[in-house]
Protein backbone atom coordinates (compact mmCIF):
# COMPACT_ATOMS: atom_id res chain seq x y z
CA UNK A 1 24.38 47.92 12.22
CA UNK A 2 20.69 46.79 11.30
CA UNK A 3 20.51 42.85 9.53
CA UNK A 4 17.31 43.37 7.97
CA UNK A 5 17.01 39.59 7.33
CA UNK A 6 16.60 38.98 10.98
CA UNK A 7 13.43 41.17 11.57
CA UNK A 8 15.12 42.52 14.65
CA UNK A 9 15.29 46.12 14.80
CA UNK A 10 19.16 45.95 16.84
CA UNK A 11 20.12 49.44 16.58
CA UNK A 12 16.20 50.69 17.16
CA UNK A 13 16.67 53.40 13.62
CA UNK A 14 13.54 51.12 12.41
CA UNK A 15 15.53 50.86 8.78
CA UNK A 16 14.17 46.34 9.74
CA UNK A 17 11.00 47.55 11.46
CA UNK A 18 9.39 48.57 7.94
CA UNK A 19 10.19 45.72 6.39
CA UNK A 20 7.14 44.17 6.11
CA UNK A 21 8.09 41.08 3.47
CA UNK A 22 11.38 39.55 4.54
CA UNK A 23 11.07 36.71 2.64
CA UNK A 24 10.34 38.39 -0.97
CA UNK A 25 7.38 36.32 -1.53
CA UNK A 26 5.08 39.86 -1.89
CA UNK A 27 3.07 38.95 0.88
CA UNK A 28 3.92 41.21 3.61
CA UNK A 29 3.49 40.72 7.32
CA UNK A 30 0.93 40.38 9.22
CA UNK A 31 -0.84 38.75 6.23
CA UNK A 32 1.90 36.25 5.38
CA UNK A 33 1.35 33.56 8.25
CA UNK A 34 5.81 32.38 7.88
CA UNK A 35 7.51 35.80 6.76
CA UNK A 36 11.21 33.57 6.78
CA UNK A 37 9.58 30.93 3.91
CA UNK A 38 8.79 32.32 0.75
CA UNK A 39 7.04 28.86 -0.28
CA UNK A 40 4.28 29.83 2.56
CA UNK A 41 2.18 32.53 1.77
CA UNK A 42 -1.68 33.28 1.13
CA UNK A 43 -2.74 31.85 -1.93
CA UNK A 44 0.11 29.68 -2.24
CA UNK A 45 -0.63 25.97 -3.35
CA UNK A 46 -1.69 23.41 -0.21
CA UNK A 47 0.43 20.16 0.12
CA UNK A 48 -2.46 17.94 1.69
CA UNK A 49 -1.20 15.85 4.40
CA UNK A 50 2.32 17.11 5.36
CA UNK A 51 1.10 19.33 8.11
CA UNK A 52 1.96 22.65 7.25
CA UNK A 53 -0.36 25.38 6.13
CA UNK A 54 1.33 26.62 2.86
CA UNK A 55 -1.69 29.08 2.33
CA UNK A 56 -2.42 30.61 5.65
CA UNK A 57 -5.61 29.45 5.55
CA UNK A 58 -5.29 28.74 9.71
CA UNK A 59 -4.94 24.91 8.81
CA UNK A 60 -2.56 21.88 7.71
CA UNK A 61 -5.28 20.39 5.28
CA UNK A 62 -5.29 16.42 5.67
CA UNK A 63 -4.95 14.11 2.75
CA UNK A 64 -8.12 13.54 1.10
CA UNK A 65 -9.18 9.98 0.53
CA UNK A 66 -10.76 8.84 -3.27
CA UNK A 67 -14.34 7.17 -2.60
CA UNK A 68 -15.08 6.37 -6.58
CA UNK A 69 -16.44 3.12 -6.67
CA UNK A 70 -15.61 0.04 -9.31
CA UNK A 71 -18.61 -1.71 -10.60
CA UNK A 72 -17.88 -4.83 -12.15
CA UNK A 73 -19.98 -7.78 -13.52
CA UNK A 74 -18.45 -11.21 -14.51
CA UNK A 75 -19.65 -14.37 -15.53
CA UNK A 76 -17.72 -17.78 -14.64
CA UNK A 77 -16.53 -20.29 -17.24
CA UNK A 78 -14.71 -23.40 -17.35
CA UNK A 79 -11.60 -22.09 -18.92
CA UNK A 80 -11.73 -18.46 -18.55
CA UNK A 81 -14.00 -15.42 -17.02
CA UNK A 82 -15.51 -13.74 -19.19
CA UNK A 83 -15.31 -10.01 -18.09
CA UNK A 84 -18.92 -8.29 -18.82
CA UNK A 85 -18.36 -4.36 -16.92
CA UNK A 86 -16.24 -2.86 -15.70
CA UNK A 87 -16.24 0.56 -14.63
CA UNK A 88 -14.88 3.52 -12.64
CA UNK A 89 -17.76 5.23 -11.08
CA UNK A 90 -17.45 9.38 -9.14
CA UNK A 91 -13.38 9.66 -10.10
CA UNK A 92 -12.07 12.76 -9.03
CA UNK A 93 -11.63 15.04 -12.64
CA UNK A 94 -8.44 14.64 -13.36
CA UNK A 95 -7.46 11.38 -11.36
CA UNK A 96 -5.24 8.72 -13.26
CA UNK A 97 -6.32 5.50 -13.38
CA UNK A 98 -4.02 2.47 -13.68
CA UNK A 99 -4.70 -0.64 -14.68
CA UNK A 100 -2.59 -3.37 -13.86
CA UNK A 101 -3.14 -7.27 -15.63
CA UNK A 102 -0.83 -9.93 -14.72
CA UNK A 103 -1.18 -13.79 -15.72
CA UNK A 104 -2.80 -15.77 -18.17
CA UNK A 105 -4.61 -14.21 -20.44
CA UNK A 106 -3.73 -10.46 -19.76
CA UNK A 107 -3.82 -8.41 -23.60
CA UNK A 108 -1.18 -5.87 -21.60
CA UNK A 109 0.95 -5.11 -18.20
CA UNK A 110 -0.28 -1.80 -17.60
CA UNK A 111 -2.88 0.42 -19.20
CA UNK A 112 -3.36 4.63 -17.32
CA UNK A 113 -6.44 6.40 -18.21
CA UNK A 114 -7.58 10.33 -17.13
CA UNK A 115 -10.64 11.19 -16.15
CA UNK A 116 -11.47 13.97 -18.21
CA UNK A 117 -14.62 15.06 -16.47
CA UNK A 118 -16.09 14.43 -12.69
CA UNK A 119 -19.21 11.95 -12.50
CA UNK A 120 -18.96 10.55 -16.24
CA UNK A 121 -18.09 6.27 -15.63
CA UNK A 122 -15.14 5.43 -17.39
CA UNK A 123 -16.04 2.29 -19.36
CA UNK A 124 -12.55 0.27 -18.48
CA UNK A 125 -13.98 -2.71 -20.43
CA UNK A 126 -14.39 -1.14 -23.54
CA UNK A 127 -11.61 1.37 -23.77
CA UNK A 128 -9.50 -1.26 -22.76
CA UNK A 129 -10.98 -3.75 -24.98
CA UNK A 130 -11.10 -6.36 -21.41
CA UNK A 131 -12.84 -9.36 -22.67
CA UNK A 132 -11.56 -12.34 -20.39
CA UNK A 133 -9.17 -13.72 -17.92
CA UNK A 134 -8.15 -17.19 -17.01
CA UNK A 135 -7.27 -18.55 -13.70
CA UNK A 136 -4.11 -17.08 -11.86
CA UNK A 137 -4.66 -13.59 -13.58
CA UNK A 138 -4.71 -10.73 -11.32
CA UNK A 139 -6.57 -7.41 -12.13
CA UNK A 140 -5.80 -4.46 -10.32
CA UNK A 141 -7.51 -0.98 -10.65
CA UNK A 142 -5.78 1.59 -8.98
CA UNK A 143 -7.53 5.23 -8.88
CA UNK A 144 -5.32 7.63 -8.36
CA UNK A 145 -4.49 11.51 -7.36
CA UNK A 146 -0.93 13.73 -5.91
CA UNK A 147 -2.71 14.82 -3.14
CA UNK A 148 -5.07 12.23 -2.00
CA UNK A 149 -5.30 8.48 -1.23
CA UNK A 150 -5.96 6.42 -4.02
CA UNK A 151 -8.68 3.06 -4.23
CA UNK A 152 -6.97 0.21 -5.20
CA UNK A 153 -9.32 -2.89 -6.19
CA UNK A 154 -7.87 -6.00 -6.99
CA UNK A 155 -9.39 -8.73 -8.67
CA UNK A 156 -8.02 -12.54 -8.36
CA UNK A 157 -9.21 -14.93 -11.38
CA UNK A 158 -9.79 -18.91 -10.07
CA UNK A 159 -10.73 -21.50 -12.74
CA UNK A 160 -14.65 -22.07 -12.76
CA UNK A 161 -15.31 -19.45 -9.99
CA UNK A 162 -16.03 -15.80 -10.26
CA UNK A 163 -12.86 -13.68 -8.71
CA UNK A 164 -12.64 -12.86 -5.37
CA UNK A 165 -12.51 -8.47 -5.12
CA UNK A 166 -10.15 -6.59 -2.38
CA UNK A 167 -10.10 -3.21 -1.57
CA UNK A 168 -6.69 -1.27 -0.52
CA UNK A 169 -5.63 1.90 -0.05
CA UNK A 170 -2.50 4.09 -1.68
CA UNK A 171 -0.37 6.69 0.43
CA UNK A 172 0.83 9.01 -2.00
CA UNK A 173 4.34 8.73 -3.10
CA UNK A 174 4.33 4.91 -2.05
CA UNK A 175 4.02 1.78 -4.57
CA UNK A 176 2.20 -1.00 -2.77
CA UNK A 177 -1.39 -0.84 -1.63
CA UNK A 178 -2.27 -1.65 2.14
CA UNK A 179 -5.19 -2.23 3.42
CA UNK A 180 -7.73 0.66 4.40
């Protein structure tokens, strides 16, 4: 007797042979690039980076990696710095981005903002109502997206200095930043 599940045709009365969507996932064959996994099909959502083509496109897509830029402006006191821009610049619509204060001086722990539409700055400053930091403080913006790579800039407060700036990198589904 026939198993249609198989896609074999084992007792040739072609009852398997018309199958043409084994999996259920209404694509049929030839157009459905892996007939045995309904999750991969045309149109189906891409997982970027995991190397599988989910949407028989012909290719694993690769993650993408976020480019927005942070523009920042401070201006060095005795006791504190005094924190005069700071912005998110070209965020992905739709990214998250995470602010993270720890030390003196920080008004919270963590602050997440959406970018509600691509190219428009996101005033972190203001919305954030950022005003100063004192030595030891530690600033971190993260920028951040499911399927991509996110910018991580982190910002180290010293007492009568401006702060020294590094930029790091953010695998998805991983918590600490590495460098790029």
């Amino acid at each position: 007797p026939d198993t249609p599940d198989n896609g074999r045709d084992e007792d040739c009365s072609g009852a398997d042979a018309t199958q043409l969507d084994r999996d259920g996932d209404g694509s049929p064959r030839p157009f459905d690039c892996d007939d045995a996994n309904a999750a991969i099909r045309p149109g189906a959502a891409e997982i970027f980076g995991d190397g599988i083509d989910q949407n028989c496109n012909g290719r694993a897509e690769p993650l993408q990696v976020i480019t927005a830029g942070v523009q920042s402006n401070f201006v060095s006191r005795a006791r504190n710095t005094r924190i005069v821009r700071l912005r998110v610049l070209r965020a992905p619509q739709g990214s998250r981005v995470v602010v993270r204060c720890d030390g003196a001086g920080c008004p919270f722990k963590t602050r997440t903002r959406v970018v509600s539409a691509e190219g428009k700055p996101l005033n972190l400053r203001r919305s954030l109502k950022l005003t100063g930091l004192r030595a030891g403080a530690t600033l971190e913006i993260r920028i951040l997206r499911d399927d991509a790579i996110g910018k991580v800039v982190r910002f180290r407060f010293r007492r009568g200095k401006l702060p020294t700036s590094e930029n790091l990198c953010l695998r998805p589904g991983t918590t600490q930043p590495r460098r790029c």
